[in-house]
PDB file of N, CA and C in Angstrom:
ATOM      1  N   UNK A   1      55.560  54.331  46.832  1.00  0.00           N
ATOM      2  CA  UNK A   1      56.505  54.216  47.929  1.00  0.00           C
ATOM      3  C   UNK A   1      56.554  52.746  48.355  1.00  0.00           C
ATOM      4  N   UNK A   2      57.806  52.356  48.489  1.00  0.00           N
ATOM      5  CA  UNK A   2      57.762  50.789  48.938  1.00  0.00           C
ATOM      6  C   UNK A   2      57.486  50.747  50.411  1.00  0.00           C
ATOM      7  N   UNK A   3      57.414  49.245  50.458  1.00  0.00           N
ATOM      8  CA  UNK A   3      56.553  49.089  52.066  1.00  0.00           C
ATOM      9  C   UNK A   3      58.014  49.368  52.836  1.00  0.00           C
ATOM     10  N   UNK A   4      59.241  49.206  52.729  1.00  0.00           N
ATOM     11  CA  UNK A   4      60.717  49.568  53.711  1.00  0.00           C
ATOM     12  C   UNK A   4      59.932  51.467  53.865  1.00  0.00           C
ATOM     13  N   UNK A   5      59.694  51.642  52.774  1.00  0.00           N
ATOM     14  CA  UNK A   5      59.961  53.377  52.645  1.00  0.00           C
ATOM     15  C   UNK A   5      58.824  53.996  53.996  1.00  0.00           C
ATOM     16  N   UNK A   6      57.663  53.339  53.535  1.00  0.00           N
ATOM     17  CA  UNK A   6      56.458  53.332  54.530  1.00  0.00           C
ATOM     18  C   UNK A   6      57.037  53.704  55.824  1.00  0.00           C
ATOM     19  N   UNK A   7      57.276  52.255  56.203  1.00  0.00           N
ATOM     20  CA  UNK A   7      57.653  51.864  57.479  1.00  0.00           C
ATOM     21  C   UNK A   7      58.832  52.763  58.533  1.00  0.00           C
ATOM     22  N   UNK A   8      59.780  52.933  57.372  1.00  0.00           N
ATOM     23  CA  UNK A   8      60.481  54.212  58.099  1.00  0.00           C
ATOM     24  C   UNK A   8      59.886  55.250  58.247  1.00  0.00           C
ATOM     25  N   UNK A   9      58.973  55.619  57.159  1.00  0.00           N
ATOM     26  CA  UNK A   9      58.376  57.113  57.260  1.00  0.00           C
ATOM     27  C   UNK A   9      57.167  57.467  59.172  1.00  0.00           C
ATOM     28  N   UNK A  10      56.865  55.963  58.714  1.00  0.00           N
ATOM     29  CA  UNK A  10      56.264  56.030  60.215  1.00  0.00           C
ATOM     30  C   UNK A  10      56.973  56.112  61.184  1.00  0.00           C
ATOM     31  N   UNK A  11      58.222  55.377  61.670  1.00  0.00           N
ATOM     32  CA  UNK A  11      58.483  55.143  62.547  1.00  0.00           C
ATOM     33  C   UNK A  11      59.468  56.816  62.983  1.00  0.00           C
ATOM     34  N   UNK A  12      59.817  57.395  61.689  1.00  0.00           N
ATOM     35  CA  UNK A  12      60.255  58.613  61.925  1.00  0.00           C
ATOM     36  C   UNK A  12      59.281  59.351  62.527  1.00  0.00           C
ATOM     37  N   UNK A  13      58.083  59.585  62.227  1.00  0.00           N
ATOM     38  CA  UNK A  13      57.177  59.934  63.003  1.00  0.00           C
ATOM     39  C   UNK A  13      56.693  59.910  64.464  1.00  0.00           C
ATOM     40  N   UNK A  14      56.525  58.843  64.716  1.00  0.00           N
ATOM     41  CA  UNK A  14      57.394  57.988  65.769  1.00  0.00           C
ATOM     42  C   UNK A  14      58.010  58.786  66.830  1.00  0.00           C
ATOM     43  N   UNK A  15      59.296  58.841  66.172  1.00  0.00           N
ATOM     44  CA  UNK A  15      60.614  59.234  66.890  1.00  0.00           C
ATOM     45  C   UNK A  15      60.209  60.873  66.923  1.00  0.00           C
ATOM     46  N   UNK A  16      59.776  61.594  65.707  1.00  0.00           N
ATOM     47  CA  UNK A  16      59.601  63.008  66.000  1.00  0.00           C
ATOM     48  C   UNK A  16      58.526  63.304  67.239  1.00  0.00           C
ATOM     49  N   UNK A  17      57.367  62.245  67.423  1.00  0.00           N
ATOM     50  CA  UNK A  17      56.246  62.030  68.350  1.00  0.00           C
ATOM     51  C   UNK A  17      57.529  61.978  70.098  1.00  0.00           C
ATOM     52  N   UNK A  18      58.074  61.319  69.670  1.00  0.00           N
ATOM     53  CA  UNK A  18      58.565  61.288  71.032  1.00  0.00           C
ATOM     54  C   UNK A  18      59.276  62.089  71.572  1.00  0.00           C
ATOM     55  N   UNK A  19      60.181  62.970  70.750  1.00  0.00           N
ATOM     56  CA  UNK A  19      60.923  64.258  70.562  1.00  0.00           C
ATOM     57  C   UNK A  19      60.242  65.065  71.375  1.00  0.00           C
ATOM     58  N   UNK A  20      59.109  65.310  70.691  1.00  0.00           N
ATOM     59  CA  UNK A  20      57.770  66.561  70.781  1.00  0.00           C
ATOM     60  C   UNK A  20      57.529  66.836  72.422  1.00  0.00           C
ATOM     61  N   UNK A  21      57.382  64.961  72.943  1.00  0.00           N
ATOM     62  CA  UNK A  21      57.283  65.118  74.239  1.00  0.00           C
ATOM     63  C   UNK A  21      57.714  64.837  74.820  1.00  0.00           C
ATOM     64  N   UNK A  22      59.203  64.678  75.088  1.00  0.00           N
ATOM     65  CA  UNK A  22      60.607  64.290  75.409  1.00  0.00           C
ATOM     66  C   UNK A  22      61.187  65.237  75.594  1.00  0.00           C
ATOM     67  N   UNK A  23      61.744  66.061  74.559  1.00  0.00           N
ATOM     68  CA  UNK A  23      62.810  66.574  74.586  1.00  0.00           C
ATOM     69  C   UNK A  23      64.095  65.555  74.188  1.00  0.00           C
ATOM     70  N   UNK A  24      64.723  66.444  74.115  1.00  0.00           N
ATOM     71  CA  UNK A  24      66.291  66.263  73.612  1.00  0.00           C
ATOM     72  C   UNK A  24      66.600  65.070  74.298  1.00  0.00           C
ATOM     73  N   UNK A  25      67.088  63.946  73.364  1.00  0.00           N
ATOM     74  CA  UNK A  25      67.539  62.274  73.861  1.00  0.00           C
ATOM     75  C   UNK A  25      68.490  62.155  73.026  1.00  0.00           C
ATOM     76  N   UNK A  26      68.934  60.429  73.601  1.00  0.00           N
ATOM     77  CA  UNK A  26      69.634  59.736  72.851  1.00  0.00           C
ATOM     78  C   UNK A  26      69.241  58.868  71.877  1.00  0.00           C
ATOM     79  N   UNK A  27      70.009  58.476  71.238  1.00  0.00           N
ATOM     80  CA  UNK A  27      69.677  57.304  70.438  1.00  0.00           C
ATOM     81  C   UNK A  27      68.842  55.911  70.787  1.00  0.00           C
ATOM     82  N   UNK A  28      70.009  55.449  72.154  1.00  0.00           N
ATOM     83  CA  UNK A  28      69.453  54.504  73.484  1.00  0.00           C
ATOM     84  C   UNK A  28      68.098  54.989  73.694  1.00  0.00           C
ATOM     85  N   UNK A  29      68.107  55.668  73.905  1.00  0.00           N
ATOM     86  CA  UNK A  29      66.689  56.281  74.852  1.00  0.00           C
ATOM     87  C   UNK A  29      65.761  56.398  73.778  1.00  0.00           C
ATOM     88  N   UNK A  30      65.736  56.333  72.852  1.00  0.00           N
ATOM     89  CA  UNK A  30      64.862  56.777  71.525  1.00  0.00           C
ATOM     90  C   UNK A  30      64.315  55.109  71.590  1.00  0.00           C
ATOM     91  N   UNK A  31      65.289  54.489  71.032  1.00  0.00           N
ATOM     92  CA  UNK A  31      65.292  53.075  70.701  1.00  0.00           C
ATOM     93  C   UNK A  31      64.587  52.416  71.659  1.00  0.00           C
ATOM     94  N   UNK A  32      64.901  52.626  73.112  1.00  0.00           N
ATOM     95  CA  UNK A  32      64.432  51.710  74.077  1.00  0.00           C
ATOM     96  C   UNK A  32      62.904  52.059  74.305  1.00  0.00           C
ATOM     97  N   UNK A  33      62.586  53.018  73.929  1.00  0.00           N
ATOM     98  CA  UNK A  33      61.299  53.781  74.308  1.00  0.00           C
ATOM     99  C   UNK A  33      60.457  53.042  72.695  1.00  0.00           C
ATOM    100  N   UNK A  34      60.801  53.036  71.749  1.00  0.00           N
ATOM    101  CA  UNK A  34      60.055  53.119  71.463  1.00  0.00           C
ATOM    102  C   UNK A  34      59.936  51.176  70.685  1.00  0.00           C
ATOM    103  N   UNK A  35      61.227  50.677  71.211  1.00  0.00           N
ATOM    104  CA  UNK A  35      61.122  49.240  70.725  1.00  0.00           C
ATOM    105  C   UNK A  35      61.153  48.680  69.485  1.00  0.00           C
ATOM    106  N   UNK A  36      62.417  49.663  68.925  1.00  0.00           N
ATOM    107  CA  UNK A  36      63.114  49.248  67.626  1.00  0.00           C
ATOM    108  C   UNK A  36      64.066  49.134  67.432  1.00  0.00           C
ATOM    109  N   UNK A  37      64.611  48.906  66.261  1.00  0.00           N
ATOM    110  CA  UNK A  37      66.049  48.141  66.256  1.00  0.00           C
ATOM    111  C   UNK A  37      66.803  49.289  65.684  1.00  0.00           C
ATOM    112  N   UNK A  38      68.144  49.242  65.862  1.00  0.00           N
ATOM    113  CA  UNK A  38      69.273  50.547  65.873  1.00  0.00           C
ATOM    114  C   UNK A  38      69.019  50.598  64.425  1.00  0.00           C
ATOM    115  N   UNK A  39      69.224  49.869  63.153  1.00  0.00           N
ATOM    116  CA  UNK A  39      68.752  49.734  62.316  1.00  0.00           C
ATOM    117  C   UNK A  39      68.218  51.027  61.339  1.00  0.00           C
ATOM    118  N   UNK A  40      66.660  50.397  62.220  1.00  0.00           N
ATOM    119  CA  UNK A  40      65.540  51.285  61.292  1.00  0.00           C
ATOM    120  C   UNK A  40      65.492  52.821  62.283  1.00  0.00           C
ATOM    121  N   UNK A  41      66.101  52.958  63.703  1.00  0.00           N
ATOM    122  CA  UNK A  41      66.050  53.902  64.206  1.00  0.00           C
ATOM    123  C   UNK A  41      66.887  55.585  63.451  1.00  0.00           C
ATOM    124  N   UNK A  42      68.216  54.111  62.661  1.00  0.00           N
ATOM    125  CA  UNK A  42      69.122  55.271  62.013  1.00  0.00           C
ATOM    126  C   UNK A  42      68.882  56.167  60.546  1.00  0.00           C
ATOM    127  N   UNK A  43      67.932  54.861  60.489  1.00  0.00           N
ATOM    128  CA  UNK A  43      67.274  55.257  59.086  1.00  0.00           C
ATOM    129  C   UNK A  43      66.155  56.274  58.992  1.00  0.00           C
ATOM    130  N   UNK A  44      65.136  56.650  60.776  1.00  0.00           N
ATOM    131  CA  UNK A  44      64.321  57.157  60.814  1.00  0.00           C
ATOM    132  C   UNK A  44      64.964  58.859  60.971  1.00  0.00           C
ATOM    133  N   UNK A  45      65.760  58.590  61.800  1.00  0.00           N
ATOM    134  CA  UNK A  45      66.887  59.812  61.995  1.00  0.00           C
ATOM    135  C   UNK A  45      67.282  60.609  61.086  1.00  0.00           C
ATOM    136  N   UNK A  46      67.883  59.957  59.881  1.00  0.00           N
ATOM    137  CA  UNK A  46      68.341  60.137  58.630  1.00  0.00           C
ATOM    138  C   UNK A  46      66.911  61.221  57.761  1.00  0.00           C
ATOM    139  N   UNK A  47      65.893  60.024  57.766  1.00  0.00           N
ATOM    140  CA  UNK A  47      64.987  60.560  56.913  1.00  0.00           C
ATOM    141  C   UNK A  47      64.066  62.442  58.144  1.00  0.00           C
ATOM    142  N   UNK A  48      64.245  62.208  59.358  1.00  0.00           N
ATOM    143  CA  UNK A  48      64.294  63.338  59.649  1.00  0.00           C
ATOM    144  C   UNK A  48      64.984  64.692  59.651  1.00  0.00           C
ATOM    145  N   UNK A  49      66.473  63.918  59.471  1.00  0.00           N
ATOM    146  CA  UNK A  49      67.298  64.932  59.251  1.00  0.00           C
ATOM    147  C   UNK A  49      67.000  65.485  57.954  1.00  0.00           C
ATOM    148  N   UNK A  50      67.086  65.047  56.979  1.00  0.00           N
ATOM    149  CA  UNK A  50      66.976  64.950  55.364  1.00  0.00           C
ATOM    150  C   UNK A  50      65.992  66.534  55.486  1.00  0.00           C
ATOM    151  N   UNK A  51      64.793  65.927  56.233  1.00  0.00           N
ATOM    152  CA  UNK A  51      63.316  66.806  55.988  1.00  0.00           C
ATOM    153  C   UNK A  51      63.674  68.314  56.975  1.00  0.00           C
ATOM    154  N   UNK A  52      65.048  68.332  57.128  1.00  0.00           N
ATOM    155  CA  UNK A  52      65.445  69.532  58.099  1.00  0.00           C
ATOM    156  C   UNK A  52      64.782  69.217  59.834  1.00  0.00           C
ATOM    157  N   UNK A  53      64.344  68.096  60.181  1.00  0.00           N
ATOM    158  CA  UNK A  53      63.720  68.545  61.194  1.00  0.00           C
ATOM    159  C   UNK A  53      64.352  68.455  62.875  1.00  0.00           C
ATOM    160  N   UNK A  54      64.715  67.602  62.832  1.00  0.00           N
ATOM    161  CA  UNK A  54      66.246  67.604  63.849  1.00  0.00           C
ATOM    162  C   UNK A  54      67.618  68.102  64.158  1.00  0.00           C
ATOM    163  N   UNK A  55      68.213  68.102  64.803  1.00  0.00           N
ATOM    164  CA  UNK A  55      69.582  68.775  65.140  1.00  0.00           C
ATOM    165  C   UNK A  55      70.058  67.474  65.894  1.00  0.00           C
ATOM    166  N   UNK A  56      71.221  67.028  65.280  1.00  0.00           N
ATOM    167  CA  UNK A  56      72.364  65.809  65.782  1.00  0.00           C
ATOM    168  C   UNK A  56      73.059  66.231  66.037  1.00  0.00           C
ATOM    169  N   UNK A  57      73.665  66.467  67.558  1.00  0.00           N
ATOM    170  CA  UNK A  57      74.774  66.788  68.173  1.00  0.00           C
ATOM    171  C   UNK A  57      75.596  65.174  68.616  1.00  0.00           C
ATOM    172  N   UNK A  58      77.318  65.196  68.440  1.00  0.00           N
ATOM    173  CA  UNK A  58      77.826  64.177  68.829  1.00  0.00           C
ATOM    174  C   UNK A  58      78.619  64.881  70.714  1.00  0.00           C
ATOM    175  N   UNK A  59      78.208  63.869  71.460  1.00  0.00           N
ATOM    176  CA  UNK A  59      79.184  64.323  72.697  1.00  0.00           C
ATOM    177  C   UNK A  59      80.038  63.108  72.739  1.00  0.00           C
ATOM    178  N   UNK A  60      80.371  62.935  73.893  1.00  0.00           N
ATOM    179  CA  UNK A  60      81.331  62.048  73.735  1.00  0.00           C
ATOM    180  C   UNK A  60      81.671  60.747  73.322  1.00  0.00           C
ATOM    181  N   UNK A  61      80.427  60.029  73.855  1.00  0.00           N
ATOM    182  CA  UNK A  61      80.264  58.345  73.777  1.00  0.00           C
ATOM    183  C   UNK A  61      78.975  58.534  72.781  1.00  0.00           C
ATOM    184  N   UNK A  62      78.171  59.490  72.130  1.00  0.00           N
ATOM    185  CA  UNK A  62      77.143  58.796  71.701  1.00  0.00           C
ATOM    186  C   UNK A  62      76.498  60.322  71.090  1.00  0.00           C
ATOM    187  N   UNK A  63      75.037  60.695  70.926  1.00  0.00           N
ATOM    188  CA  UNK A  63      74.760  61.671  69.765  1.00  0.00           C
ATOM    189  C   UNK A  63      73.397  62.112  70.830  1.00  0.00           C
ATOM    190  N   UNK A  64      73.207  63.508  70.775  1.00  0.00           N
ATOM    191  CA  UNK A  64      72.128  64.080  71.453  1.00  0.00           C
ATOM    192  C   UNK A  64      71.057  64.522  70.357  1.00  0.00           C
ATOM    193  N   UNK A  65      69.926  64.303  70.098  1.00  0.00           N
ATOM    194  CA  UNK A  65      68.886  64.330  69.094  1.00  0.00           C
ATOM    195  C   UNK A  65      68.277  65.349  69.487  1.00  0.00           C
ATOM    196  N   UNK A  66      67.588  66.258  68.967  1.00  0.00           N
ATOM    197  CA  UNK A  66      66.869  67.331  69.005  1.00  0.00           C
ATOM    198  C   UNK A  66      65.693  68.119  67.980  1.00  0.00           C
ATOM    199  N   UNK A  67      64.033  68.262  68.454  1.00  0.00           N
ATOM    200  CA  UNK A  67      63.916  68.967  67.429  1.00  0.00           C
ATOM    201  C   UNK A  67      64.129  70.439  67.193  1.00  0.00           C
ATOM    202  N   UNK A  68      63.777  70.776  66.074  1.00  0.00           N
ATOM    203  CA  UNK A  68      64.836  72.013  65.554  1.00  0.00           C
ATOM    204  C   UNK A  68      63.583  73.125  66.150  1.00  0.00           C
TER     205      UNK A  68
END
């Protein structure tokens, strides 16, 4: 696994960690919390979605994250 691959895999972790004890957020709120760039946040998203583990809802201005 390359070190990009790593690094997302963590930071998806990360983001599922904050989920866990969060609840349902935004993108903003993901990002700001956890002090990363939109970037690798979309990429962490992605690789959660991929693994089934989230639910992406779009509302109006922006996307509600959820775990499943």
């Amino acid at each position: 696994m390359s070190e990009m691959s790593s690094m997302v895999g963590i930071i998806a972790g990360d983001v599922w960690h904050y989920l866990s004890e969060n609840g349902e957020s935004s993108p903003i709120k993901i990002k700001s919390a956890l002090g990363i760039p939109s970037s690798i946040l979309y990429l962490a998203l992605g690789w959660l979605s991929r693994e089934d583990k989230i639910v992406i809802e779009q509302n109006e201005h922006s996307y509600k994250i959820a775990l499943k």
